[in-house]
N, C-alpha and C. Protein backbone atom coordinates (compact mmCIF):
# COMPACT_ATOMS: atom_id res chain seq x y z
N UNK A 1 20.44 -9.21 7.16
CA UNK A 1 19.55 -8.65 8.15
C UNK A 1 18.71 -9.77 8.75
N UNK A 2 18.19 -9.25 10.20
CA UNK A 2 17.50 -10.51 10.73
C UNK A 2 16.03 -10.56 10.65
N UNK A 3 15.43 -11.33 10.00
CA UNK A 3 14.10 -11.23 9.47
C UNK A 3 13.13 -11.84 11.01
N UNK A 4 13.59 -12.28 11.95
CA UNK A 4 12.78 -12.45 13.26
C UNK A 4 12.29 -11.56 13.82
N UNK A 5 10.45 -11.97 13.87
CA UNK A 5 9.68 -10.95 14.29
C UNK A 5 10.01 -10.31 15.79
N UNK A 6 9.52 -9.07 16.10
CA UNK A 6 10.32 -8.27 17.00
C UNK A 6 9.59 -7.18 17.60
N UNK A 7 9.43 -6.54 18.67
CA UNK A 7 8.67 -5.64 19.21
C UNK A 7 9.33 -4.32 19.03
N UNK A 8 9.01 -3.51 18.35
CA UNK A 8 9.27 -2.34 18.22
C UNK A 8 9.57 -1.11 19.70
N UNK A 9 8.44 -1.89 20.61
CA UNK A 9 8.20 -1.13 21.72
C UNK A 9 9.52 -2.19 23.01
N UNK A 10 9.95 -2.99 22.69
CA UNK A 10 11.12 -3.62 23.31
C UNK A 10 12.74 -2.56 23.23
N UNK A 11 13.00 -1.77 24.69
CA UNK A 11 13.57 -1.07 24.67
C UNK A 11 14.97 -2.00 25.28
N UNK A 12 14.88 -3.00 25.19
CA UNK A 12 16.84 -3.77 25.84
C UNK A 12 16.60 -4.42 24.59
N UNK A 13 16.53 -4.10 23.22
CA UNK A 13 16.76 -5.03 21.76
C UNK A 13 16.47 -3.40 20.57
N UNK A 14 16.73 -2.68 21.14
CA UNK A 14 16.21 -1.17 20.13
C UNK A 14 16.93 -1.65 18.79
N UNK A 15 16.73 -1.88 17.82
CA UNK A 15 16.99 -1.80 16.37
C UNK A 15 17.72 -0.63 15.91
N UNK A 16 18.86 -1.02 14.65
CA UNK A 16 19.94 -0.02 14.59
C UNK A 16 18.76 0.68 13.45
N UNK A 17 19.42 2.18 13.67
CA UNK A 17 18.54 3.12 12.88
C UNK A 17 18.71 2.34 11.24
N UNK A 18 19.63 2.07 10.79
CA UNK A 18 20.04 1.30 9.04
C UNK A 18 18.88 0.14 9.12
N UNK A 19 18.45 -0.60 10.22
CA UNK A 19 17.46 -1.75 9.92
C UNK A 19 16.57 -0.90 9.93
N UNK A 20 16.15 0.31 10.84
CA UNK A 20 14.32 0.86 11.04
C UNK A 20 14.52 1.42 9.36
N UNK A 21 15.54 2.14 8.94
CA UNK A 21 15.16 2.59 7.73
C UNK A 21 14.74 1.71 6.26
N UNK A 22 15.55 0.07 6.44
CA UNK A 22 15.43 -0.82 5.56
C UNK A 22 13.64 -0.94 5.89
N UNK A 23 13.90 -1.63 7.27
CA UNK A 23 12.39 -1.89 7.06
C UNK A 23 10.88 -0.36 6.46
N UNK A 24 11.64 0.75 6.92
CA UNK A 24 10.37 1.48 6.38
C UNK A 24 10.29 1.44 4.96
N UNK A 25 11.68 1.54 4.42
CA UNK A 25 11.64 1.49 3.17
C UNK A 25 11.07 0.28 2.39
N UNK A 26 11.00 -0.65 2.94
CA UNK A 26 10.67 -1.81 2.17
C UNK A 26 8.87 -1.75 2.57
N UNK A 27 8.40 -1.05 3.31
CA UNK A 27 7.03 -0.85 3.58
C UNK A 27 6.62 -0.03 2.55
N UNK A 28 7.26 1.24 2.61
CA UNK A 28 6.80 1.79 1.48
C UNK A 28 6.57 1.36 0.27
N UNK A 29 7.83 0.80 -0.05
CA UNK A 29 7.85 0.08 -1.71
C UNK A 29 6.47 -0.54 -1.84
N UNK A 30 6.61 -1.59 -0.76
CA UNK A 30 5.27 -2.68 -0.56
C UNK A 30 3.53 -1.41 -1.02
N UNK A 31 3.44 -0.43 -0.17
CA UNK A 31 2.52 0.26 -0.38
C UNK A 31 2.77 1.00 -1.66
N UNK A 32 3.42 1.41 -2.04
CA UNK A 32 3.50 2.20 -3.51
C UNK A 32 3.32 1.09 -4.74
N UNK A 33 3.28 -0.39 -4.37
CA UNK A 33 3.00 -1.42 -5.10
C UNK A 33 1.49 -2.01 -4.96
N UNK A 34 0.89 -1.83 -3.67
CA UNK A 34 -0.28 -1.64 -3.44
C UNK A 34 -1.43 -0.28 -4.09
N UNK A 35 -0.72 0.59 -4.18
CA UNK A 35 -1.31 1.59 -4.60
C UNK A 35 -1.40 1.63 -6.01
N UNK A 36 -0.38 1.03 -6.91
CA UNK A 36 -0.48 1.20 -8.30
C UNK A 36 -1.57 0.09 -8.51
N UNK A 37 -1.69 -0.95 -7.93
CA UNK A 37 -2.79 -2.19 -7.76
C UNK A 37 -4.38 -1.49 -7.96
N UNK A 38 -4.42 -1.08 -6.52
CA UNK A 38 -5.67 -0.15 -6.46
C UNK A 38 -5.86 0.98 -7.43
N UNK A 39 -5.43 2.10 -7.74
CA UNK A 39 -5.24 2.81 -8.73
C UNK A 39 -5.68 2.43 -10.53
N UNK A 40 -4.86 1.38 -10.38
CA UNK A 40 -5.43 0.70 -12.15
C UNK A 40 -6.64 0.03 -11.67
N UNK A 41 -7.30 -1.03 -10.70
CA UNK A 41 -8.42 -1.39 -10.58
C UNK A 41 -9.51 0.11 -10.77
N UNK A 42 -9.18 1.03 -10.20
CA UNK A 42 -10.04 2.04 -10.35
C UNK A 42 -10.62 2.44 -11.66
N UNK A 43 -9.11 3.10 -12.33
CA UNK A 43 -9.24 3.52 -13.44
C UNK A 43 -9.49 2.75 -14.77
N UNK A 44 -10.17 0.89 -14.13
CA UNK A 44 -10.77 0.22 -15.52
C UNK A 44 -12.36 0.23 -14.42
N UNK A 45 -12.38 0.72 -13.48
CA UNK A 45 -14.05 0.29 -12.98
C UNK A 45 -14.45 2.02 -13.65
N UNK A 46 -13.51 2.81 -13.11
CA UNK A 46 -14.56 3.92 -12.92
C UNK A 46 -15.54 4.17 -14.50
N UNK A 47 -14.68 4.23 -15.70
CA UNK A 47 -15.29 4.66 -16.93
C UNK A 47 -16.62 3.30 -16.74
N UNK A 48 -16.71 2.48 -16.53
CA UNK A 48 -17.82 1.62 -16.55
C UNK A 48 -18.66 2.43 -15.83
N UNK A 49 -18.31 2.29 -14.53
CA UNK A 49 -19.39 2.54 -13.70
C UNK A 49 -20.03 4.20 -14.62
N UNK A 50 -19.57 5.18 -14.73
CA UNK A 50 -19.73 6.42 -15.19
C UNK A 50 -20.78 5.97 -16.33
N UNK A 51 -20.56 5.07 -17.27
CA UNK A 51 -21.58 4.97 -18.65
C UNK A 51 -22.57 4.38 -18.13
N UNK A 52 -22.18 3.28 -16.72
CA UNK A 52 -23.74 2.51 -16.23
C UNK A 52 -24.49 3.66 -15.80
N UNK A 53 -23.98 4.99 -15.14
CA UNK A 53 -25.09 5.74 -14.10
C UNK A 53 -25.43 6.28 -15.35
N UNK A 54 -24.91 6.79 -16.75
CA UNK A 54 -25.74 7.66 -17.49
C UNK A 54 -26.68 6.99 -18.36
N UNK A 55 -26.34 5.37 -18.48
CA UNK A 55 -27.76 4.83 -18.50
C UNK A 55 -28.76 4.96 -18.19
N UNK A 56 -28.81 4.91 -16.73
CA UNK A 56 -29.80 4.35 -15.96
C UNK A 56 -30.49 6.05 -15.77
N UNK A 57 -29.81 7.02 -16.08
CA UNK A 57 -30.12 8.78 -15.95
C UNK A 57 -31.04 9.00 -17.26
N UNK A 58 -30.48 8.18 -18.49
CA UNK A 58 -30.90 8.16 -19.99
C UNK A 58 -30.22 9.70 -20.33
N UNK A 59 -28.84 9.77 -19.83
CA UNK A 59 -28.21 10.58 -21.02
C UNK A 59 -26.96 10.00 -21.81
């Protein structure tokens, strides 16, 4: 496949539907790899943050 950047909105070079689907698919992956990123950062801040506010509440 040809990895040269490319205008989507360029209608005399339209991309075969098998590349638009590689590339969405490889977006997705990319974001579902982003998301497990964000997701575990969360779920080691949030229990912190939760015991700091019931500190500072004194329960």
């Amino acid at each position: 496949m040809n990895n040269q950047p490319f205008d989507l909105n360029d209608s005399e070079n339209e991309r075969s539907d098998e590349q638009l689907h590689s590339w969405m698919s490889k977006a997705a992956i990319e974001a579902r790899k982003k998301d497990d990123v964000a997701r575990k950062q969360l779920m080691d801040i949030l229990p912190k943050e939760i015991s700091r506010v019931n500190q500072i509440e004194g329960l």
